[in-house]
N, C-alpha and C. Protein backbone atom coordinates (compact mmCIF):
# COMPACT_ATOMS: atom_id res chain seq x y z
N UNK A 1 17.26 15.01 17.00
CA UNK A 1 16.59 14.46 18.19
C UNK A 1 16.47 12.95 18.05
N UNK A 2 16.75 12.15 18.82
CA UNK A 2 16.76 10.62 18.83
C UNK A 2 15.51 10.25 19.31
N UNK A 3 14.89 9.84 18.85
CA UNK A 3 13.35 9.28 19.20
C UNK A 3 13.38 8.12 20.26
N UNK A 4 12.36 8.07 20.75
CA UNK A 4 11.84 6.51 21.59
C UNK A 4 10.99 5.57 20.62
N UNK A 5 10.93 4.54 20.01
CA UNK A 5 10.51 3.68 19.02
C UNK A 5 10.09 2.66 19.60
N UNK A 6 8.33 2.92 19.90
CA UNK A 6 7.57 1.70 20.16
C UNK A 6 7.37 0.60 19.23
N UNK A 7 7.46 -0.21 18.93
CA UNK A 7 7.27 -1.34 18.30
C UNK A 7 6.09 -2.12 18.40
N UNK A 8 5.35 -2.00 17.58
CA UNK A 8 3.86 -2.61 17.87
C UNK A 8 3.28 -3.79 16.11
N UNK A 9 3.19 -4.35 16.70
CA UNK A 9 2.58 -5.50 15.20
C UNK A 9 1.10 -5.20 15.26
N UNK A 10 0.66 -4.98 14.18
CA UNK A 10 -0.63 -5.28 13.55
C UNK A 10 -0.85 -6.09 12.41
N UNK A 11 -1.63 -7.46 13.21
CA UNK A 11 -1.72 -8.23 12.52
C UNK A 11 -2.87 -8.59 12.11
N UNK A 12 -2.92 -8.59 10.42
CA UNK A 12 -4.54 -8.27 9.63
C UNK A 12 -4.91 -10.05 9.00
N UNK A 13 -5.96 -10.59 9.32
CA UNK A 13 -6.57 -12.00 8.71
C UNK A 13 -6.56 -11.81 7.20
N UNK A 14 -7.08 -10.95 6.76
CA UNK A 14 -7.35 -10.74 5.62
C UNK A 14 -6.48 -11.62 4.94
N UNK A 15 -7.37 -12.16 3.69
CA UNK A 15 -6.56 -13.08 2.34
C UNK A 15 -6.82 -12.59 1.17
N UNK A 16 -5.35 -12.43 0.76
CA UNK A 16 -5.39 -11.63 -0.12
C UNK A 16 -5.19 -12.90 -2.17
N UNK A 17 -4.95 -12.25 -2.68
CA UNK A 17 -5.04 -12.68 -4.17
C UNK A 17 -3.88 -12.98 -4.05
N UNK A 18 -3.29 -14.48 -4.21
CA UNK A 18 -2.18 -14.85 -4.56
C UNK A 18 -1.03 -14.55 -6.30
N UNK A 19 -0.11 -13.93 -6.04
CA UNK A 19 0.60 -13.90 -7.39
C UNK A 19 1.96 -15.05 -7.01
N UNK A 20 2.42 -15.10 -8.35
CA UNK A 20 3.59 -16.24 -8.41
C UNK A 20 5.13 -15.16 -8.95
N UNK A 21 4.94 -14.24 -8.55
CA UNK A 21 6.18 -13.41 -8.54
C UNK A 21 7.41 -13.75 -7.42
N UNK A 22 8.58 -14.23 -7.51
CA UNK A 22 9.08 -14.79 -6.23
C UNK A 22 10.61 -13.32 -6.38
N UNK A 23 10.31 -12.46 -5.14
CA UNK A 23 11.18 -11.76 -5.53
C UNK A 23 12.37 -11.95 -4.48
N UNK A 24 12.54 -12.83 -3.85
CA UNK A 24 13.83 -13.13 -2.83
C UNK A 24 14.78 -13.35 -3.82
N UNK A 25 14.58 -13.69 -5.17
CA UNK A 25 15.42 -14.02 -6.12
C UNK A 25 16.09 -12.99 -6.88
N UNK A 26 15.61 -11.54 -6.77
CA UNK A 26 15.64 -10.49 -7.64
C UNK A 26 16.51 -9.67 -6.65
N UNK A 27 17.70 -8.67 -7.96
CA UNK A 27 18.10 -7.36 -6.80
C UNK A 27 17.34 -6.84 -6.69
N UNK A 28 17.63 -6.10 -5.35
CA UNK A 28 16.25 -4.94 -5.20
C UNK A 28 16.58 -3.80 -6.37
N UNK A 29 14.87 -3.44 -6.52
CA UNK A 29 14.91 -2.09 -6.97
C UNK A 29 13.43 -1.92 -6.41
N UNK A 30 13.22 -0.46 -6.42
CA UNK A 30 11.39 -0.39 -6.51
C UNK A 30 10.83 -0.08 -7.22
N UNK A 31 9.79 -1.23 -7.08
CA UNK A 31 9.06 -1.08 -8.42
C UNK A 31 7.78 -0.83 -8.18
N UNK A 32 7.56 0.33 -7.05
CA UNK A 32 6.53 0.94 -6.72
C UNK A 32 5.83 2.14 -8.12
N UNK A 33 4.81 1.62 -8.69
CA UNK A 33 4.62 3.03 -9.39
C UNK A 33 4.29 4.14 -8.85
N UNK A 34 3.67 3.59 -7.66
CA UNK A 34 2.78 5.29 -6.97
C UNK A 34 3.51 5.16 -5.80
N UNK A 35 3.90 6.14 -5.21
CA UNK A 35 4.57 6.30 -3.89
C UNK A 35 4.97 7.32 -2.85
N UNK A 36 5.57 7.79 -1.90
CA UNK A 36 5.07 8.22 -0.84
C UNK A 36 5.39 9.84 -1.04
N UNK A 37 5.09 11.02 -0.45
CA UNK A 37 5.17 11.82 -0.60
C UNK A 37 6.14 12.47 0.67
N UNK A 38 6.90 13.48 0.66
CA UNK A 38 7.53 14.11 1.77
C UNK A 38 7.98 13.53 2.77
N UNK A 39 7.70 13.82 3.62
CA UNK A 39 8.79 12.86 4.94
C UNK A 39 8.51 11.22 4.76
N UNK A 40 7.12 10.87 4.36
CA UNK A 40 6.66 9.24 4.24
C UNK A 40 7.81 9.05 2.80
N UNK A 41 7.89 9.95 2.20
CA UNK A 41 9.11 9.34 1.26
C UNK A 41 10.11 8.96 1.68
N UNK A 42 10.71 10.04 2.58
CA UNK A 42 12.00 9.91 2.84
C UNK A 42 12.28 8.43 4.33
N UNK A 43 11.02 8.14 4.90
CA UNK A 43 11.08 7.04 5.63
C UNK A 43 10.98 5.53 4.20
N UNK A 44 10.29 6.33 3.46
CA UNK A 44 10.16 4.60 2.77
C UNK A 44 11.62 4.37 2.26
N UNK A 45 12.50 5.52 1.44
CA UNK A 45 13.69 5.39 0.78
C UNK A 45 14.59 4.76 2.30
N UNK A 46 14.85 5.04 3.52
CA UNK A 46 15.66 4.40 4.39
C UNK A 46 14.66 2.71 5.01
N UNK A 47 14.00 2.30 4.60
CA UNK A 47 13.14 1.18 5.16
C UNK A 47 13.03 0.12 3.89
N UNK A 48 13.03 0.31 2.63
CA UNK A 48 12.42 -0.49 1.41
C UNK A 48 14.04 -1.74 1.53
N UNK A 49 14.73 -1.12 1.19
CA UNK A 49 15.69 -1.64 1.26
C UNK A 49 16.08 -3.00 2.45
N UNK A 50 16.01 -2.88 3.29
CA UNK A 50 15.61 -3.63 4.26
C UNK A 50 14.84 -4.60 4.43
N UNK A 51 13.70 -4.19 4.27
CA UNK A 51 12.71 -4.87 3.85
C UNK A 51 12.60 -6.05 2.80
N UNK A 52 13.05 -5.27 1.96
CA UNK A 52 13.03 -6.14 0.36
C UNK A 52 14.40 -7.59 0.78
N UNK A 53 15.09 -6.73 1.63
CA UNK A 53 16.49 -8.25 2.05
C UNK A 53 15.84 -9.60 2.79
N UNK A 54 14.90 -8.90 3.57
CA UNK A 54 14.35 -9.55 4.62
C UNK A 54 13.15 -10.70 3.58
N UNK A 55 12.86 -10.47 2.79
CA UNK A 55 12.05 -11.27 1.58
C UNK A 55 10.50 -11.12 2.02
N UNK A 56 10.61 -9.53 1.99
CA UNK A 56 8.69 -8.59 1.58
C UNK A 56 9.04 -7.78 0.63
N UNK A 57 7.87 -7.09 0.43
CA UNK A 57 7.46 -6.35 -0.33
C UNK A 57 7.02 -4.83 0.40
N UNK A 58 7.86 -4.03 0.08
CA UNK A 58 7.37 -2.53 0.82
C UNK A 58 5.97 -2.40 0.06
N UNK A 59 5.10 -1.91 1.04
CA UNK A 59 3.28 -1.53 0.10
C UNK A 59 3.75 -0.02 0.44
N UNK A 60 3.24 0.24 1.73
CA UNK A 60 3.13 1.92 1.75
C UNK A 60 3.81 2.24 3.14
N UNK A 61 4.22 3.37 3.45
CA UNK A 61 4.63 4.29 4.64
C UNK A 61 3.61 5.23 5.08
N UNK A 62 3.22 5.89 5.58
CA UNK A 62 1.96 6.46 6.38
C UNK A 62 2.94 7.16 7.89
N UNK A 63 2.11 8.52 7.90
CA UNK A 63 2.37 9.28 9.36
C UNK A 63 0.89 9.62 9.90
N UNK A 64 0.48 8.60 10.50
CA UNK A 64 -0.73 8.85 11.68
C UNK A 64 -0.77 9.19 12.91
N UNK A 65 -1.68 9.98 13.41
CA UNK A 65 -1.58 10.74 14.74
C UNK A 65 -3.50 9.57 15.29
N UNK A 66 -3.09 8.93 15.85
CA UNK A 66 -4.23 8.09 16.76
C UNK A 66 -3.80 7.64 18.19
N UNK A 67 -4.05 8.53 18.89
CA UNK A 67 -3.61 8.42 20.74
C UNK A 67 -2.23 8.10 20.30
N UNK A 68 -1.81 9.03 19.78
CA UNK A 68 -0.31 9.11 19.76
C UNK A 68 0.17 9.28 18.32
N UNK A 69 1.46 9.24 18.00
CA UNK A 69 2.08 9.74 17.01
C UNK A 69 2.54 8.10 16.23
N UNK A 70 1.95 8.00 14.92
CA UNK A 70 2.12 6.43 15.00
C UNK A 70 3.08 6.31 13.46
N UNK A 71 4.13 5.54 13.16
CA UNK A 71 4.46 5.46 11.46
C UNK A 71 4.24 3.98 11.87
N UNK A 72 3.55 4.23 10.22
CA UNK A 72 2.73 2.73 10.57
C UNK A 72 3.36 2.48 8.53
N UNK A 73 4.14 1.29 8.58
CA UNK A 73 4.78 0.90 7.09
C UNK A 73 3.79 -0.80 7.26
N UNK A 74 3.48 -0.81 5.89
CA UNK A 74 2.57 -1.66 5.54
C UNK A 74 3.58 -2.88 4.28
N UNK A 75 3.17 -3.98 4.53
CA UNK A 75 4.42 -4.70 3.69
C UNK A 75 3.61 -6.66 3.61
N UNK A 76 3.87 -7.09 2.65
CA UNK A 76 3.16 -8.55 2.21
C UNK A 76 4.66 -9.47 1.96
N UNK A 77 4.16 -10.45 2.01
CA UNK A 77 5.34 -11.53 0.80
C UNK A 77 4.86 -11.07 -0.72
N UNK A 78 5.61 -12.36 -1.03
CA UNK A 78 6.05 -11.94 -2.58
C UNK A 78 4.47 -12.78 -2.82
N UNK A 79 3.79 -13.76 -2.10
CA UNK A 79 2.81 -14.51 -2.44
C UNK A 79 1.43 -13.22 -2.10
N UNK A 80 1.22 -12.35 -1.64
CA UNK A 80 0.30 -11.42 -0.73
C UNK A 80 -0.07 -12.02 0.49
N UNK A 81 0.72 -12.93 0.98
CA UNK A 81 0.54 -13.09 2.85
C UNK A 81 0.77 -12.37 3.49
N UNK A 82 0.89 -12.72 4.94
CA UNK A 82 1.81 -11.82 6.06
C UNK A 82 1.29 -12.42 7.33
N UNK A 83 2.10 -12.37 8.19
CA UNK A 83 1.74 -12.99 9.49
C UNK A 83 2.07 -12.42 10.64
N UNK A 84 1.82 -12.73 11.99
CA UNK A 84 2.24 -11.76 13.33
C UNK A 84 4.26 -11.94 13.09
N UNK A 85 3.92 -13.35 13.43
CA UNK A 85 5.96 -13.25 13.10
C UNK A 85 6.40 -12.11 11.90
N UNK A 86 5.55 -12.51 10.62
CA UNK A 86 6.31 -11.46 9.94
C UNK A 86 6.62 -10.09 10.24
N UNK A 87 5.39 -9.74 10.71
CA UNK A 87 5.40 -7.98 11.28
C UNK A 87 6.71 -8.06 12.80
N UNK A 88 6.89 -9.14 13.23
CA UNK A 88 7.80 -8.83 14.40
C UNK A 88 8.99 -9.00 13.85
N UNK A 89 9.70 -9.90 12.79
CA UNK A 89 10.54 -9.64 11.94
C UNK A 89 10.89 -8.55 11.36
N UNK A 90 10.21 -7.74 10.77
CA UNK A 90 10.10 -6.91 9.90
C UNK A 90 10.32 -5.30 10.98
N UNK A 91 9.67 -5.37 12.30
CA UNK A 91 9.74 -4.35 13.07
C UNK A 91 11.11 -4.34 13.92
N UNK A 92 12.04 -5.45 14.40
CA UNK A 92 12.69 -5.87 15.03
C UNK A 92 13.97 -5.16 13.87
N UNK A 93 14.17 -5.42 12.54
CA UNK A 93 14.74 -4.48 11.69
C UNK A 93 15.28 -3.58 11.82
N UNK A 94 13.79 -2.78 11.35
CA UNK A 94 13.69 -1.43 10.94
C UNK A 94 13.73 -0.61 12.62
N UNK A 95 13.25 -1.07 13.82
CA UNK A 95 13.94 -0.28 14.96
C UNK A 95 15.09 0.54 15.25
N UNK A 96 16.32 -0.22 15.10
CA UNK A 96 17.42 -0.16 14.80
C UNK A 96 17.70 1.17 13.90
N UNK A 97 17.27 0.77 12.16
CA UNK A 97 17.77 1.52 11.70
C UNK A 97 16.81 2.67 11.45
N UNK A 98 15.69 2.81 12.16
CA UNK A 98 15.28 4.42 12.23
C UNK A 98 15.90 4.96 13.43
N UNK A 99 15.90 4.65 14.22
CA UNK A 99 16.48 5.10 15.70
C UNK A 99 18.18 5.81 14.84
N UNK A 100 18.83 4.98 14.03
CA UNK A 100 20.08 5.81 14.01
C UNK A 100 20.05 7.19 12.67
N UNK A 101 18.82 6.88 11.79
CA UNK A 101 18.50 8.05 11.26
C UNK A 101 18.09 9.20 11.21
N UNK A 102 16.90 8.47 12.04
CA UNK A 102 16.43 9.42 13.25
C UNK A 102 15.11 10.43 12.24
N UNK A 103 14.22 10.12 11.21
CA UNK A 103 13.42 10.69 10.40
C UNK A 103 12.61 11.40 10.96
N UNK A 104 11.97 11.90 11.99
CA UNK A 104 11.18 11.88 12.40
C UNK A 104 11.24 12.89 14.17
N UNK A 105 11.14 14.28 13.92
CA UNK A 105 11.37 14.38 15.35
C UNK A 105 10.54 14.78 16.69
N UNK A 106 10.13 13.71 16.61
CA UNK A 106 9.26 13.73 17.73
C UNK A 106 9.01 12.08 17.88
N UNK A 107 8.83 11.47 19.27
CA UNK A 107 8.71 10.27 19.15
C UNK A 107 7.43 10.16 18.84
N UNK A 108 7.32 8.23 18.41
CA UNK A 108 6.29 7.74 17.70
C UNK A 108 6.11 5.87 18.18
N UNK A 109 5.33 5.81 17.34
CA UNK A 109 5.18 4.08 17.97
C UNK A 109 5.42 3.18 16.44
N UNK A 110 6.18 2.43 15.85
CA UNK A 110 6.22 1.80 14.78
C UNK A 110 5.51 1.16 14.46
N UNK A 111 4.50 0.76 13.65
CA UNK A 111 3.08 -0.16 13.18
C UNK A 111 3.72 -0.73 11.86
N UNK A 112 3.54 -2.24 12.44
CA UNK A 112 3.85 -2.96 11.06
C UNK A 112 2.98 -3.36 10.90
N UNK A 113 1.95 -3.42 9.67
CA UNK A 113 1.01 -4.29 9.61
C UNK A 113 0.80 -4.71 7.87
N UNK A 114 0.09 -5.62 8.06
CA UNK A 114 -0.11 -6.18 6.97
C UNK A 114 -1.46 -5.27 5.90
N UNK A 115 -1.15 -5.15 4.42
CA UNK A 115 -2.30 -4.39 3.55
C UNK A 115 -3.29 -3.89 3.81
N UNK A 116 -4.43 -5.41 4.03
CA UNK A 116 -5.54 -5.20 4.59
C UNK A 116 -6.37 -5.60 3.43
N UNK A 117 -8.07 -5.10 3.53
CA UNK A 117 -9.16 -5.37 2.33
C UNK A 117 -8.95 -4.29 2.09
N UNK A 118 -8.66 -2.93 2.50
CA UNK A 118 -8.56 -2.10 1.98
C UNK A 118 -7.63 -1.28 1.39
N UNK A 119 -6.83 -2.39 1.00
CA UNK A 119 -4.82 -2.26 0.52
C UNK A 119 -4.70 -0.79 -0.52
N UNK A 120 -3.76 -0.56 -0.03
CA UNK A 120 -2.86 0.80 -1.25
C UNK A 120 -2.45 -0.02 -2.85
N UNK A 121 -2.82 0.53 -3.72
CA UNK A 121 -2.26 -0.08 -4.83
C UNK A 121 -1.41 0.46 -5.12
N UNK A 122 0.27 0.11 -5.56
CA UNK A 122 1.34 0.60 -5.39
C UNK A 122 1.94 -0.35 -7.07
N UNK A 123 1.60 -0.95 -7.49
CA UNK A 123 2.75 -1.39 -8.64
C UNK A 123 1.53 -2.34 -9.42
N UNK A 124 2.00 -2.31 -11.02
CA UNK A 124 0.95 -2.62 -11.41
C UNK A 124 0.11 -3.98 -11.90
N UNK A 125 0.78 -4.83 -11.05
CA UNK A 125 0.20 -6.27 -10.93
C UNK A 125 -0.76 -6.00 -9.47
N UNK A 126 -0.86 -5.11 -8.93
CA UNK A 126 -1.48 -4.86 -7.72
C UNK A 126 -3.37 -4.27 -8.06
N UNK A 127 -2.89 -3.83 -9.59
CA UNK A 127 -4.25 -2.80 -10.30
C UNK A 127 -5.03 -4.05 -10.90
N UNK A 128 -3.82 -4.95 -11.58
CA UNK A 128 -4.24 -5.89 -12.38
C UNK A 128 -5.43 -6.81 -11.53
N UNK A 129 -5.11 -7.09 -9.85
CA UNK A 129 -5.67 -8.11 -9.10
C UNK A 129 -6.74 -7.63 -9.12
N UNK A 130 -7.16 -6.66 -9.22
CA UNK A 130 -8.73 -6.10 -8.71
C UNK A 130 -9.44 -5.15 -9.61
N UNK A 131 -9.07 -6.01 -10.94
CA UNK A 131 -9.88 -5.20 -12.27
C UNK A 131 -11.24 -5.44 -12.02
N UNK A 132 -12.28 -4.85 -12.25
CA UNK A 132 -13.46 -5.22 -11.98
C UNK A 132 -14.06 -5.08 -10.85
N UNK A 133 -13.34 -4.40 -9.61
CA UNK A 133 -13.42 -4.03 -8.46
C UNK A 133 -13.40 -2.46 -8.28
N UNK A 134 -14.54 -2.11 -7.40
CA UNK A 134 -14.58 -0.49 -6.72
C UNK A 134 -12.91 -0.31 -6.28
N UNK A 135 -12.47 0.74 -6.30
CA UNK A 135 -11.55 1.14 -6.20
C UNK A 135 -11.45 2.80 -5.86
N UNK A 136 -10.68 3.79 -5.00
CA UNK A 136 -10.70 4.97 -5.20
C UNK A 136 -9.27 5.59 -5.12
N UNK A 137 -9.39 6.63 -6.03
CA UNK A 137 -7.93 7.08 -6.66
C UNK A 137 -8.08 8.66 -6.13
N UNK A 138 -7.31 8.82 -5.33
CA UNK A 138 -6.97 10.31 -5.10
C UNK A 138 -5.97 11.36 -6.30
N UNK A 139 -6.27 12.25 -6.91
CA UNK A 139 -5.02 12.62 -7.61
C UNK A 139 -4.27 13.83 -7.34
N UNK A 140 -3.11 14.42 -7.68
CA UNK A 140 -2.76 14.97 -7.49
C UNK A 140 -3.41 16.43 -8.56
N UNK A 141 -3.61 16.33 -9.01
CA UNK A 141 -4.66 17.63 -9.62
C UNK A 141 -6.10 17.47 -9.84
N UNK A 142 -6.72 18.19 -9.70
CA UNK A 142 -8.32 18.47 -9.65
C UNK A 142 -8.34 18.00 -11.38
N UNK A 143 -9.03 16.70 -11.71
CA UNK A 143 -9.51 16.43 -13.28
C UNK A 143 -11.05 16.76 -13.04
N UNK A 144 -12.23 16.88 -14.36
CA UNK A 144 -13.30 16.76 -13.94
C UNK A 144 -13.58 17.51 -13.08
N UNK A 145 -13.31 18.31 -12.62
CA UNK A 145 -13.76 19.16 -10.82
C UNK A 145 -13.66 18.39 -9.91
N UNK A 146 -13.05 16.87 -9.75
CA UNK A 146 -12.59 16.20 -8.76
C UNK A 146 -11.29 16.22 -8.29
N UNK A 147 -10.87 15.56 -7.12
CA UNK A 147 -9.71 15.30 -6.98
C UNK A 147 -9.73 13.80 -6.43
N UNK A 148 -10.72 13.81 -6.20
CA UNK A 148 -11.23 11.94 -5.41
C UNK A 148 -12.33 11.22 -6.23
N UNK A 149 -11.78 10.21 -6.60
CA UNK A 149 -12.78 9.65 -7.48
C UNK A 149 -12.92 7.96 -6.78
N UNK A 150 -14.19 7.34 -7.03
CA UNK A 150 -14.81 6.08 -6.31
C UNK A 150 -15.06 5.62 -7.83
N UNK A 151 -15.09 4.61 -7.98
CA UNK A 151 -14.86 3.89 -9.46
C UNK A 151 -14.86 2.46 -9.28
N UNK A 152 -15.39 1.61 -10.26
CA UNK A 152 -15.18 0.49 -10.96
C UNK A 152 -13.74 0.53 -11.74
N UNK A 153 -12.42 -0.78 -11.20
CA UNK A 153 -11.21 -0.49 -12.30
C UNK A 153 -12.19 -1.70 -13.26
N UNK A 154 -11.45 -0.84 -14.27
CA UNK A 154 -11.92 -1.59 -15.91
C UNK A 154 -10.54 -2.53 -16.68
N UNK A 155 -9.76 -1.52 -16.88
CA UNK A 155 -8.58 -1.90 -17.67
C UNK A 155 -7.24 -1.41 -16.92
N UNK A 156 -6.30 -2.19 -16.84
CA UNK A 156 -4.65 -1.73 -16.55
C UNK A 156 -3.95 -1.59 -17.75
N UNK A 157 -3.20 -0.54 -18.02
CA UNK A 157 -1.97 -1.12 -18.99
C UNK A 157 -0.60 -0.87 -18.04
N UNK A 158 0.01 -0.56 -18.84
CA UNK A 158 1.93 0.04 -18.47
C UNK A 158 1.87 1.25 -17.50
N UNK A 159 1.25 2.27 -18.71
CA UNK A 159 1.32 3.72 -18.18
C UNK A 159 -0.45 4.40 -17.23
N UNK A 160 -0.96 3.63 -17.64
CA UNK A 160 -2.60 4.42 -17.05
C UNK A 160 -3.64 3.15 -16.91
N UNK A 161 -4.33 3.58 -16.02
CA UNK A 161 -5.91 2.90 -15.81
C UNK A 161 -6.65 3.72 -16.47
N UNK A 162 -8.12 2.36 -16.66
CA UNK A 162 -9.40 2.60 -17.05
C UNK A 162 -10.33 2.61 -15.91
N UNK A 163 -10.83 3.60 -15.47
CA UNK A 163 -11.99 3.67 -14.82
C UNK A 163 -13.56 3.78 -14.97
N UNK A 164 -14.57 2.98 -14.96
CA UNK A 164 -16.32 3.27 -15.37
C UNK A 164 -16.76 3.99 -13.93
N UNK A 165 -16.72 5.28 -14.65
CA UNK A 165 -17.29 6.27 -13.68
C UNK A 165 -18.68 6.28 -13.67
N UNK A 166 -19.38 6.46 -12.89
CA UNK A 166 -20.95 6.73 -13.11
C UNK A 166 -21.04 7.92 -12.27
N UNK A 167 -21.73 8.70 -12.94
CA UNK A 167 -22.51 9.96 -13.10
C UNK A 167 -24.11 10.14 -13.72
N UNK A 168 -24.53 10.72 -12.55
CA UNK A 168 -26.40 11.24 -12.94
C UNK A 168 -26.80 9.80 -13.78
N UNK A 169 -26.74 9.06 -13.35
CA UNK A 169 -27.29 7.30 -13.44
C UNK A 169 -26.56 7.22 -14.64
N UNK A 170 -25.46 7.31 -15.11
CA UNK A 170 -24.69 7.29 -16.37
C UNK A 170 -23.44 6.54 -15.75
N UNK A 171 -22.76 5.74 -16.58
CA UNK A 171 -21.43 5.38 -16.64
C UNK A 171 -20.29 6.19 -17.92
N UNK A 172 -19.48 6.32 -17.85
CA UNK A 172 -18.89 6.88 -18.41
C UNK A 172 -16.64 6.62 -17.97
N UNK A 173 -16.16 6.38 -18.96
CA UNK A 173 -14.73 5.82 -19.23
C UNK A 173 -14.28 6.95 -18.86
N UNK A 174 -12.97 6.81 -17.92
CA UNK A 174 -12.26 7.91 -17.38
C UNK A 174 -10.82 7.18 -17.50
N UNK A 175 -9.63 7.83 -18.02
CA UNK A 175 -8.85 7.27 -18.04
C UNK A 175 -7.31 8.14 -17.32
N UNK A 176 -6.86 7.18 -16.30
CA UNK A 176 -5.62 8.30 -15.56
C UNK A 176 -4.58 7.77 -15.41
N UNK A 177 -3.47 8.59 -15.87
CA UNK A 177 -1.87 7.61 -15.97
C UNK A 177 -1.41 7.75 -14.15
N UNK A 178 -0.76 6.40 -13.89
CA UNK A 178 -0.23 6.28 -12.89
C UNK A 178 0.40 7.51 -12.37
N UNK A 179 1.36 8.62 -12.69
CA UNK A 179 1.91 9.41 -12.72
C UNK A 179 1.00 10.57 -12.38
N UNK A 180 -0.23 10.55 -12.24
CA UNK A 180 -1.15 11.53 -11.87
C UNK A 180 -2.09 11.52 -11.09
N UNK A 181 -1.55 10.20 -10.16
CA UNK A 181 -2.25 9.66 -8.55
C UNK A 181 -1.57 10.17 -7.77
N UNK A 182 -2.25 10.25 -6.61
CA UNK A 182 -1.31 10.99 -5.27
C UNK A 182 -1.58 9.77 -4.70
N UNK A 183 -2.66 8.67 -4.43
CA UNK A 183 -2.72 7.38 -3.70
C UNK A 183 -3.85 6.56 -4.58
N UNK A 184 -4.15 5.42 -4.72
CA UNK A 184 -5.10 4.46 -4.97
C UNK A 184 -5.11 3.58 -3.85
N UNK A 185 -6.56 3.13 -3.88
CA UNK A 185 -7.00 2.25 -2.68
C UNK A 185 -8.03 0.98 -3.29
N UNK A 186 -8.25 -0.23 -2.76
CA UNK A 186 -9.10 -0.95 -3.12
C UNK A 186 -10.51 -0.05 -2.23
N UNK A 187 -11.29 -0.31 -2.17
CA UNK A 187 -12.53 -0.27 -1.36
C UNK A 187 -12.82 -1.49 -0.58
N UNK A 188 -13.18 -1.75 0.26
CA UNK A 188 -13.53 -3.26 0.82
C UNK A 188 -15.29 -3.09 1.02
N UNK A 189 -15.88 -3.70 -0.21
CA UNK A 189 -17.15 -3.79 -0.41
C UNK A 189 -17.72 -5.32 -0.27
N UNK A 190 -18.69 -5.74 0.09
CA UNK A 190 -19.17 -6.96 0.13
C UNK A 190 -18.88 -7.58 -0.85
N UNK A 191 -18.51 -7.22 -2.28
CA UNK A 191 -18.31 -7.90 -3.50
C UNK A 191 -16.65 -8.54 -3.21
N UNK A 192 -15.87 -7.58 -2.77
CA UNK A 192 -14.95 -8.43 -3.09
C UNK A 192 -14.41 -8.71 -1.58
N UNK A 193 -15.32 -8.73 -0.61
CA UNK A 193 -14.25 -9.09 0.79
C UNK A 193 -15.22 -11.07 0.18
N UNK A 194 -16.36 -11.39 -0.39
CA UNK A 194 -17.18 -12.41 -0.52
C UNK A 194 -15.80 -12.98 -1.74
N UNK A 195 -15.48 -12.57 -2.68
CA UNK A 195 -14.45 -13.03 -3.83
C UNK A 195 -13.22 -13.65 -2.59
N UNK A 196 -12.49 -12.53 -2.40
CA UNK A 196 -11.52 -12.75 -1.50
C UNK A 196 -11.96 -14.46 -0.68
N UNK A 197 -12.88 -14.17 -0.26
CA UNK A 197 -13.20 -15.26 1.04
C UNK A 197 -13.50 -16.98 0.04
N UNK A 198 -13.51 -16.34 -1.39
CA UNK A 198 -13.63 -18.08 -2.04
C UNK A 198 -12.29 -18.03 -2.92
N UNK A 199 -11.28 -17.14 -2.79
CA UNK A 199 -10.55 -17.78 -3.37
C UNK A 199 -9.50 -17.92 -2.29
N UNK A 200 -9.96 -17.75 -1.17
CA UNK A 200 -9.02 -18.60 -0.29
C UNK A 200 -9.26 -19.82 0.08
N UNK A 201 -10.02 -20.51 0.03
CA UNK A 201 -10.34 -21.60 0.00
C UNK A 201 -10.03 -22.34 -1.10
């Protein structure tokens, strides 16, 4: 079925933590550690590529249903900017080449938008920016009798985070390898939308 592909920009103020990674210079590969599941996979594997030519960074793919049927792909520079042009760049693309793939059958409206305060953490200079920050990690198996955990990140390495869990007025070290997230999220708490807002300045 060939879809109808609305094209819509969402464009987010938010300022994010600058890194000095310049990847217009690099072949692509992805170097997403955590990433999309089922059909949002199979849209990110036909879209990253693209993307990454165009000189962004794929964050996440998403299938939302809000007054309509929406794939909404989320994407920064190599610095963590993004702008309205960028999202119309970036949508002007990928139109094209979903329309001839066709992922998706039922039409939808395309949402490009930028991270946000409440960004997906996807690779691990992304964990590194917001050590010391609330954070929540969905996983793919029930640890603890959870499957959703709200946390302080503590430590990054290679393979796993450190999380200070608190429990019954207790803190307590929880530790989970990348490989056993289904998604991570920042939280956007007064602590760090106030950080954010002085180190943009």
């Amino acid at each position: 079925m060939r879809n109808k592909i609305t094209s819509q920009t969402n464009h987010d103020k938010t300022h994010f933590i600058q890194t000095n990674t310049d990847e217009n210079t690099m072949p692509f590969q992805d170097d997403r550690i955590i990433v999309e599941e089922g059909l949002a996979k199979k849209i990110a594997h036909i879209c990253q590529s693209t993307i990454h030519h165009l000189g962004y960074q794929m964050i996440w793919v998403e299938l939302a249903q809000d007054k309509g049927h929406i794939l909404r792909i989320t994407a920064q520079r190599s610095d963590g900017t993004f702008s309205l042009d960028d999202c119309t760049k970036i949508s002007r693309a990928l139109s094209p080449l979903l329309e001839v793939n066709d992922p998706v059958n039922h039409a939808y409206n395309l949402e490009i938008s930028s991270a946000g305060s409440n960004r997906h953490l996807v690779r691990q200079n992304d964990f590194e920016m917001y050590i010391g920050f609330e954070i929540r990690v969905e996983l793919k198996q029930m640890q603890a009798g959870r499957k959703k955990i709200r946390a302080r990140l503590q430590e990054v390495s290679d393979t796993f985070i450190t999380l200070a869990v608190d429990e019954n007025n207790t803190s307590c070290l929880m530790t989970i390898r990348y490989d056993e997230m289904r998604t991570a999220r920042v939280i956007a708490t007064q602590e760090l939308l106030d950080y954010l807002m002085k180190v943009s300045h």
